[in-house]
Protein backbone atom coordinates (compact mmCIF):
# COMPACT_ATOMS: atom_id res chain seq x y z
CA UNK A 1 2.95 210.83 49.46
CA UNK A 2 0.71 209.14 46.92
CA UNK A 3 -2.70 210.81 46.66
CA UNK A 4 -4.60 207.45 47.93
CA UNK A 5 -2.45 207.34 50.86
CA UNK A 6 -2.34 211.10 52.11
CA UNK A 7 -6.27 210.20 51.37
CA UNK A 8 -6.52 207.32 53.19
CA UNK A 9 -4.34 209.11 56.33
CA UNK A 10 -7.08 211.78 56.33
CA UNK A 11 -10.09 209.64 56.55
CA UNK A 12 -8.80 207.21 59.20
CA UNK A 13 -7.42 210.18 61.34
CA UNK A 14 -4.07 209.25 60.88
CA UNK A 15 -2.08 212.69 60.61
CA UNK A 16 -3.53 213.30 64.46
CA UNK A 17 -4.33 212.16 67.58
CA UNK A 18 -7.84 211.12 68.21
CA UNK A 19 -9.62 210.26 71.33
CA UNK A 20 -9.12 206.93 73.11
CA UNK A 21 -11.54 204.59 71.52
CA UNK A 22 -12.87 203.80 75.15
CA UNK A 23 -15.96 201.08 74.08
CA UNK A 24 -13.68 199.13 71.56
CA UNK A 25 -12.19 196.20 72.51
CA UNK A 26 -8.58 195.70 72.98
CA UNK A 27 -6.28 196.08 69.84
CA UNK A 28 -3.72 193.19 70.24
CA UNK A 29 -0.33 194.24 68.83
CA UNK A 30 2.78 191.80 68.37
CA UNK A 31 5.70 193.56 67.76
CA UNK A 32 8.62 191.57 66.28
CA UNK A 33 11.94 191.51 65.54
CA UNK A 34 13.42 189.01 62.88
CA UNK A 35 17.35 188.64 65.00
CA UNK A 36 19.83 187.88 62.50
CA UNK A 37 23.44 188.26 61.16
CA UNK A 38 24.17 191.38 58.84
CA UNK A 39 25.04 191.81 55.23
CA UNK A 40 21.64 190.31 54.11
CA UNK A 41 20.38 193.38 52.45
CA UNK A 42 23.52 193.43 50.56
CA UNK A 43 22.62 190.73 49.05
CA UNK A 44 24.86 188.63 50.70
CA UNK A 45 23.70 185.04 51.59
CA UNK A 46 26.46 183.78 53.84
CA UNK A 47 26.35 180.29 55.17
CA UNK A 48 29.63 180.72 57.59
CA UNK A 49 31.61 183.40 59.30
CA UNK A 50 28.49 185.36 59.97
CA UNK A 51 28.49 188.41 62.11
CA UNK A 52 25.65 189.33 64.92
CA UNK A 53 26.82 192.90 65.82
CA UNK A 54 23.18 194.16 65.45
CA UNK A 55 21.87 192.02 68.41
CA UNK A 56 24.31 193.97 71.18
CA UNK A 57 21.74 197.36 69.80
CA UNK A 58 18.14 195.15 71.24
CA UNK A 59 18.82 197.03 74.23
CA UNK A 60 17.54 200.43 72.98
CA UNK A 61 14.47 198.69 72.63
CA UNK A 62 14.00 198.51 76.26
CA UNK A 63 11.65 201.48 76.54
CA UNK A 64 9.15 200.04 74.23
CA UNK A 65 8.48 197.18 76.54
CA UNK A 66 9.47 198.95 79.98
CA UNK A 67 7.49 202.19 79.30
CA UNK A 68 4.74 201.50 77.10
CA UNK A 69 4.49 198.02 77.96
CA UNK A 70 4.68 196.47 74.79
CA UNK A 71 6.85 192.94 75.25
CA UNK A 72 8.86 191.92 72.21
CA UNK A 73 8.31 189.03 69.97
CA UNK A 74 12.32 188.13 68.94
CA UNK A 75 12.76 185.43 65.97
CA UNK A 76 16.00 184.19 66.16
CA UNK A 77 18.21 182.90 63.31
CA UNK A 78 20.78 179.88 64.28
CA UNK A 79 23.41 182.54 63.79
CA UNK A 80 22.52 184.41 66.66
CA UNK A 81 21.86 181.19 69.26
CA UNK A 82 25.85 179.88 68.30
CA UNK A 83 27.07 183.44 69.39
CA UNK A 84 27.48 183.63 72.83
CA UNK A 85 27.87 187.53 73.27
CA UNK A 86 24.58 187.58 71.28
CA UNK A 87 22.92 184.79 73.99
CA UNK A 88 23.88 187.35 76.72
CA UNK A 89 21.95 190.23 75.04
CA UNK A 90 19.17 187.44 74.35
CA UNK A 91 18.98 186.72 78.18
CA UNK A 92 18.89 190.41 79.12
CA UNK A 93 15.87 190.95 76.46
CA UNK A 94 14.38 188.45 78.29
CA UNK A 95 14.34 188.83 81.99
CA UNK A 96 14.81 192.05 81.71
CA UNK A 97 12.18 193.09 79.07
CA UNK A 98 9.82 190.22 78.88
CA UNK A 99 10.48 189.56 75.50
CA UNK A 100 9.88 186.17 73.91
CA UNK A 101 12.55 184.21 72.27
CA UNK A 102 11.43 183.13 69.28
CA UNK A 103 12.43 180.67 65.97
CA UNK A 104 13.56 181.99 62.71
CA UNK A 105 14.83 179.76 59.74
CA UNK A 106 17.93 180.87 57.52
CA UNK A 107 18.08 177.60 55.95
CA UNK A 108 21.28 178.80 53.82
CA UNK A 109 23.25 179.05 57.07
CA UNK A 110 21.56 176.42 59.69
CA UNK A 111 23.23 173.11 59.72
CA UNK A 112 23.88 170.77 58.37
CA UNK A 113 25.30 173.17 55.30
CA UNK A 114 25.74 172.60 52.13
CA UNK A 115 28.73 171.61 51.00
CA UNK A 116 29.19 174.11 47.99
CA UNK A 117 26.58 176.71 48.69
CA UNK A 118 24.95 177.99 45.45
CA UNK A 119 26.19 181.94 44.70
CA UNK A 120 23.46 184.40 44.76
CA UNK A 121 20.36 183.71 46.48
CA UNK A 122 19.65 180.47 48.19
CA UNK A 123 16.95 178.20 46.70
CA UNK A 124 13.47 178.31 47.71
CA UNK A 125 12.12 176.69 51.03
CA UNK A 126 9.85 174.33 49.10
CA UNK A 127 12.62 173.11 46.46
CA UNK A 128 14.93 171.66 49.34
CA UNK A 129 14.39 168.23 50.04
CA UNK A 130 12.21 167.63 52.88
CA UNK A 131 14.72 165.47 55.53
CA UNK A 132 17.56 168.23 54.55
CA UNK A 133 14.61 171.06 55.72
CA UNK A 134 13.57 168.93 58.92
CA UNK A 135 17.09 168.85 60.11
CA UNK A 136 18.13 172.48 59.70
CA UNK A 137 14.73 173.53 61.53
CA UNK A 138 15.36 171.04 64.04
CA UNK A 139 19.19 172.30 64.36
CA UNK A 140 17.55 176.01 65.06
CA UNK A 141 15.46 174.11 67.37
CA UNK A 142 17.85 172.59 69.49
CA UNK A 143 19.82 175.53 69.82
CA UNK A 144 16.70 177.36 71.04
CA UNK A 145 15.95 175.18 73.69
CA UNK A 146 19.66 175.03 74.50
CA UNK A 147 19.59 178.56 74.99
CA UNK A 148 15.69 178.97 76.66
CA UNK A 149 15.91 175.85 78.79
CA UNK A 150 12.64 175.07 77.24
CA UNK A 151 11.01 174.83 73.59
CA UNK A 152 10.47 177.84 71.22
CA UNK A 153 7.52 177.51 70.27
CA UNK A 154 6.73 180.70 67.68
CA UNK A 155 8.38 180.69 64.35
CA UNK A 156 9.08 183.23 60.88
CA UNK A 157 10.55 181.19 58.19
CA UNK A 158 13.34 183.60 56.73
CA UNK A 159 12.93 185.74 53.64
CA UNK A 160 8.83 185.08 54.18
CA UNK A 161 9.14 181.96 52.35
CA UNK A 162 6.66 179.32 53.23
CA UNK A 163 4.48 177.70 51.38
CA UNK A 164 1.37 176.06 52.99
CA UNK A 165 2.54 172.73 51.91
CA UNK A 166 5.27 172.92 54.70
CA UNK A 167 2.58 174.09 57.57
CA UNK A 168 2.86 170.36 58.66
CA UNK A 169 6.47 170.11 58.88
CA UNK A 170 5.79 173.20 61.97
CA UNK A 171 3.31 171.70 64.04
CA UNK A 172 4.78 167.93 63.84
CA UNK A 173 8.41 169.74 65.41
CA UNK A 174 5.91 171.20 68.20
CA UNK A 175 5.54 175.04 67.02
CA UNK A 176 2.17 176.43 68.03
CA UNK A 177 2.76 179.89 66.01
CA UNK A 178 3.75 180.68 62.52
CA UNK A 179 4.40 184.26 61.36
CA UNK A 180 5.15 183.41 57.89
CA UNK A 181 2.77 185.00 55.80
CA UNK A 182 2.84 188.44 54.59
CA UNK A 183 -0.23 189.73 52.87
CA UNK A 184 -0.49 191.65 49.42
CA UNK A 185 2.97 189.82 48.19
CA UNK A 186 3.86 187.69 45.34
CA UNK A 187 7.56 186.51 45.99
CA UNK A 188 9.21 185.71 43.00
CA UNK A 189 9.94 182.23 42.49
CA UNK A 190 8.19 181.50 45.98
CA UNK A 191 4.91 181.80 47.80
CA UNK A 192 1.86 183.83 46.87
CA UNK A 193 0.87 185.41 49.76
CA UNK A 194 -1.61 188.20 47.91
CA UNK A 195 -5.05 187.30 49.16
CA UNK A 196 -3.92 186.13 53.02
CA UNK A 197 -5.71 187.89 55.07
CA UNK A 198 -4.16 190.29 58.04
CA UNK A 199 -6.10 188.93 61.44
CA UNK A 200 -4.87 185.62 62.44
CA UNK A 201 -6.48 181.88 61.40
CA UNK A 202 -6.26 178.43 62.03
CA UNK A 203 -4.51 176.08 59.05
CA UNK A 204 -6.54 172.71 58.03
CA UNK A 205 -2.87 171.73 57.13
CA UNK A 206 -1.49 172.00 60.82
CA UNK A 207 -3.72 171.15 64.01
CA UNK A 208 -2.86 173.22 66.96
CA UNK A 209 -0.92 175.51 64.56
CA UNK A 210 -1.86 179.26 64.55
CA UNK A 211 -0.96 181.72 61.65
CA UNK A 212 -0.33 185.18 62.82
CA UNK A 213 0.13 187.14 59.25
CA UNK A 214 1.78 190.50 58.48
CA UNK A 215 -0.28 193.53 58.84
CA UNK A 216 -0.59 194.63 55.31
CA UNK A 217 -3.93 196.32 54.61
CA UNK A 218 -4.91 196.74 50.45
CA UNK A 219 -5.96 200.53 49.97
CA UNK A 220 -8.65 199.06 47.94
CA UNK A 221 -9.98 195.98 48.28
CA UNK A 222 -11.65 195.50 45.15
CA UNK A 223 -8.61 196.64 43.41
CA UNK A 224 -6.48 194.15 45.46
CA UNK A 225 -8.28 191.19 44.29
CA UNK A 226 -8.88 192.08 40.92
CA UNK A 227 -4.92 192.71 40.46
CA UNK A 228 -4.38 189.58 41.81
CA UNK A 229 -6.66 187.76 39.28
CA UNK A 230 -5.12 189.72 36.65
CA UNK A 231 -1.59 189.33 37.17
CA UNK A 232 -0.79 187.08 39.58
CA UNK A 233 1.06 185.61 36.92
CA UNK A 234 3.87 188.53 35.68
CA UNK A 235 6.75 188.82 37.32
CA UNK A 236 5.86 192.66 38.79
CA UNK A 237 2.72 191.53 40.31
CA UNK A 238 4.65 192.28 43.63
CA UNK A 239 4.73 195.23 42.52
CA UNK A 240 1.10 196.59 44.33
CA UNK A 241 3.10 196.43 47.87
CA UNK A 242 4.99 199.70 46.65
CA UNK A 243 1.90 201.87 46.11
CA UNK A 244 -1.49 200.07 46.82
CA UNK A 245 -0.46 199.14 50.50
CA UNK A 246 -0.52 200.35 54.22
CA UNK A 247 1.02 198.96 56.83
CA UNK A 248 2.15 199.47 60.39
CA UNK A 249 6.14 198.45 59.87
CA UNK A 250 8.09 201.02 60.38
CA UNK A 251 11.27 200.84 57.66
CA UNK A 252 8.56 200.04 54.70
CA UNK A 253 6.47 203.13 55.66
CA UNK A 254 6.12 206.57 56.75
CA UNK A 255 4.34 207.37 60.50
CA UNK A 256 1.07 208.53 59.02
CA UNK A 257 0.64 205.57 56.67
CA UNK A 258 1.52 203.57 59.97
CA UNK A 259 -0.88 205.05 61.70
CA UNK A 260 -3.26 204.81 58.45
CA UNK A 261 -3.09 201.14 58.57
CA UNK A 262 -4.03 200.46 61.90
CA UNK A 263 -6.91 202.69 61.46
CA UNK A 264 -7.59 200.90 58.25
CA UNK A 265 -7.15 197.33 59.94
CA UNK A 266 -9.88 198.76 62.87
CA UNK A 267 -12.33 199.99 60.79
CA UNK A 268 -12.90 196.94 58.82
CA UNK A 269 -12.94 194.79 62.22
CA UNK A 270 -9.26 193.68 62.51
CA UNK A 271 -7.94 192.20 66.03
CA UNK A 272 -4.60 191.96 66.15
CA UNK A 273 -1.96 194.31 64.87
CA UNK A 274 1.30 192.51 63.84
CA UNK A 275 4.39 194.47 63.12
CA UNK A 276 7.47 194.16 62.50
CA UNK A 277 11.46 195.33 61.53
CA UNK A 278 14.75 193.75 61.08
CA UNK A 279 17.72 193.56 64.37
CA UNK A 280 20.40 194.42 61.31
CA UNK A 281 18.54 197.88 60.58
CA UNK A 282 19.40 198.65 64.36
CA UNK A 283 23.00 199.00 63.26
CA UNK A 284 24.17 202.12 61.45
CA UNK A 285 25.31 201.07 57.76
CA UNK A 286 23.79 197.63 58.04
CA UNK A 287 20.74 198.25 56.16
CA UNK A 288 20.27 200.56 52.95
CA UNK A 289 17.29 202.13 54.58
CA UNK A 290 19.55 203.20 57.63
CA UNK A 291 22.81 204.54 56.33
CA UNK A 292 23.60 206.54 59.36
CA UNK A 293 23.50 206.88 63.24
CA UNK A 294 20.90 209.77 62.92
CA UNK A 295 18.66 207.58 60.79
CA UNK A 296 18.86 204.76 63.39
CA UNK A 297 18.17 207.21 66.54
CA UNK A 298 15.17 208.02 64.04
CA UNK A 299 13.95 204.85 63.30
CA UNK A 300 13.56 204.21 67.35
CA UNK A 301 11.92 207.20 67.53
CA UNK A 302 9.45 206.93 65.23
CA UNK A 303 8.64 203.61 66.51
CA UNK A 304 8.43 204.73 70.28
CA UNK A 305 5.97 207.16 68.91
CA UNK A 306 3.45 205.15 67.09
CA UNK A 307 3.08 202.68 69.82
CA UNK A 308 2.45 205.37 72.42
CA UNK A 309 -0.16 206.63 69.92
CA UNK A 310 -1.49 203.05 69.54
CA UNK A 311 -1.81 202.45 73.10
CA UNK A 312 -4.12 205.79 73.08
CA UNK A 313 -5.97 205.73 69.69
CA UNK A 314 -6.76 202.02 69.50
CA UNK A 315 -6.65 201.19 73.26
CA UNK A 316 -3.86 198.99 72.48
CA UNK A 317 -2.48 195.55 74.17
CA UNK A 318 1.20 194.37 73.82
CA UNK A 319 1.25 190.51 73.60
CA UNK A 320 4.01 188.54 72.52
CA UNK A 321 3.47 185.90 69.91
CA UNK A 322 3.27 183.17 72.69
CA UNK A 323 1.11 185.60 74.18
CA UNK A 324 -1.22 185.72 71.53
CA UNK A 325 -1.43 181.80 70.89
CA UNK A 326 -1.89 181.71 74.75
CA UNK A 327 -5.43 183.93 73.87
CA UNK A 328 -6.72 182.42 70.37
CA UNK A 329 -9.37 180.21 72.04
CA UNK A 330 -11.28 182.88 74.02
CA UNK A 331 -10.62 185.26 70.47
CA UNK A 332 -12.76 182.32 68.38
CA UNK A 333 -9.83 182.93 65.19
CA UNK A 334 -11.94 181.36 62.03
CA UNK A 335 -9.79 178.80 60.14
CA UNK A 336 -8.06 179.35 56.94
CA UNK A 337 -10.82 181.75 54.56
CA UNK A 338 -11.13 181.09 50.72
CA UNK A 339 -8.65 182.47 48.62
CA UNK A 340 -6.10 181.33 46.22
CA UNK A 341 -2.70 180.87 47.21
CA UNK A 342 0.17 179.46 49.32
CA UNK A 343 -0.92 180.45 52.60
């Protein structure tokens, strides 16, 4: 472990468990789950014969919300609402669990489809034209509220990429929550999310519309925002999520920087804790990060873990994303602070 990090696990009390923080108020924790087809971290940008396997493996998840109370926040690709075995693991999440069904955009393999689909990586959100855009998120839409009986009303726009410019395009469809941003990254050919902050805000852009951001918390501050004035620029300014960032997600980092960065995220007056992980890295083999059975039984582990130690340390509160939009008025969330950026 990098020295600022085993530091920074140290000084917030990360590396062991610490009394309930009794006289704090309520940590409010969305845990999420972007539900989508496989082969993506291959690379592989398919816009037909897609395969869901992953979302059968939700179940396992059931403890998280059953024992430690923590409902689940599920953003669904279009892939997943036009299988029907997924649906019925969908529907089980749901009544079962609590969880919240939720919207998430593949716009490379939402209809209507391109007729020749480019190889490689699909073009950026922004570069599509807008009516093509409108009518694949209103295609996910539709399926949603095919599935849910009612409107989804929370959304992640796939691969992170959303520029503030399309804000509008959410709240005019009748979304009420966007967890699109992700703090302390520059995405290559895409947004600049560096200087969003990690608690949530309201978007001049988009009445009504709440963003929920990434937990990502910047080791250093200063250091953040002088490497974004720097080198915002080069093509490795992304690089500062690989060694000047904690955070609480649990395939991007170990369990004590998890537990680091909610410290972190307390101590300098953070409200709401928003994590998240991938459906595909449920499956053994789907995911680089888990190759194997063992490292997916590991994976739930570690997660069951954290949020038990959440619930203690930071007198945690599972909400859903709904959930949380349900609370921003009595939480006063500021609007949009000053930075530079597409957020």
């Amino acid at each position: 472990m990098p020295i600022a990090l085993r530091a920074a696990c140290a000084y917030c009390g990360g590396m062991k468990d610490s009394p309930t923080q009794t006289d704090a108020p309520p940590l409010l924790v969305v845990v999420s789950l972007d539900v989508e087809e496989e082969g993506l971290f291959s690379g592989r940008y398919a816009s037909t014969d897609c395969t869901v396997r992953n979302v059968a493996l939700l179940r396992r998840l059931a403890p998280i919300s059953r024992e430690l109370d923590f409902p689940l926040t599920l953003f669904c690709a279009h892939t997943v609402f036009a299988s029907a075995e997924a649906c019925g693991h969908l529907a089980w999440m749901r009544d079962h669990c609590g969880a919240e069904i939720a919207a998430h955009l593949h716009h490379w393999s939402t209809p209507p489809l391109s007729p020749q689909p480019a190889a490689g990586a699909p073009p950026r959100t922004h570069l599509l034209p807008r009516d093509l855009l409108r009518r694949r998120l209103r295609t996910l839409l539709d399926a949603g509220r095919d599935f849910q009986s009612a409107p989804l009303t929370s959304f992640r726009m796939g691969r992170w990429d959303l520029k503030s410019a399309l804000l509008p395009l959410l709240a005019e469809e009748g979304l009420t929550l966007d967890s699109s941003v992700c703090p302390l990254r520059i995405f290559s050919g895409g947004p600049d999310h560096f200087l969003a902050p990690s608690d949530p805000y309201w978007p001049a852009e988009a009445p009504g519309l709440l963003e929920a951001p990434l937990t990502q918390i910047p080791l250093w501050p200063g250091l953040a925002r002088l490497w974004h004035r720097a080198f915002r620029q080069k093509s490795w300014a992304d690089s500062f999520h690989c060694w000047g960032v904690a955070s609480p997600n649990p395939v991007w980092h170990s369990a004590p920087v998890m537990r680091a960065a909610a410290c972190l995220h307390r101590l300098r007056g953070g409200r709401v804790l928003n994590l998240f992980w991938h459906s595909s890295e449920l499956l053994p083999g789907a995911s680089p990060n888990v190759p194997d059975q063992q490292s997916a039984d590991a994976l739930l582990r570690k997660i069951h873990a954290f949020l038990a130690w959440l619930r203690v340390r930071h007198n945690a509160r599972g909400v859903t994303a709904a959930g949380l939009r349900a609370l921003a008025p009595a939480h006063n969330f500021g609007p949009r602070p000053q930075g530079n950026g597409d957020w």
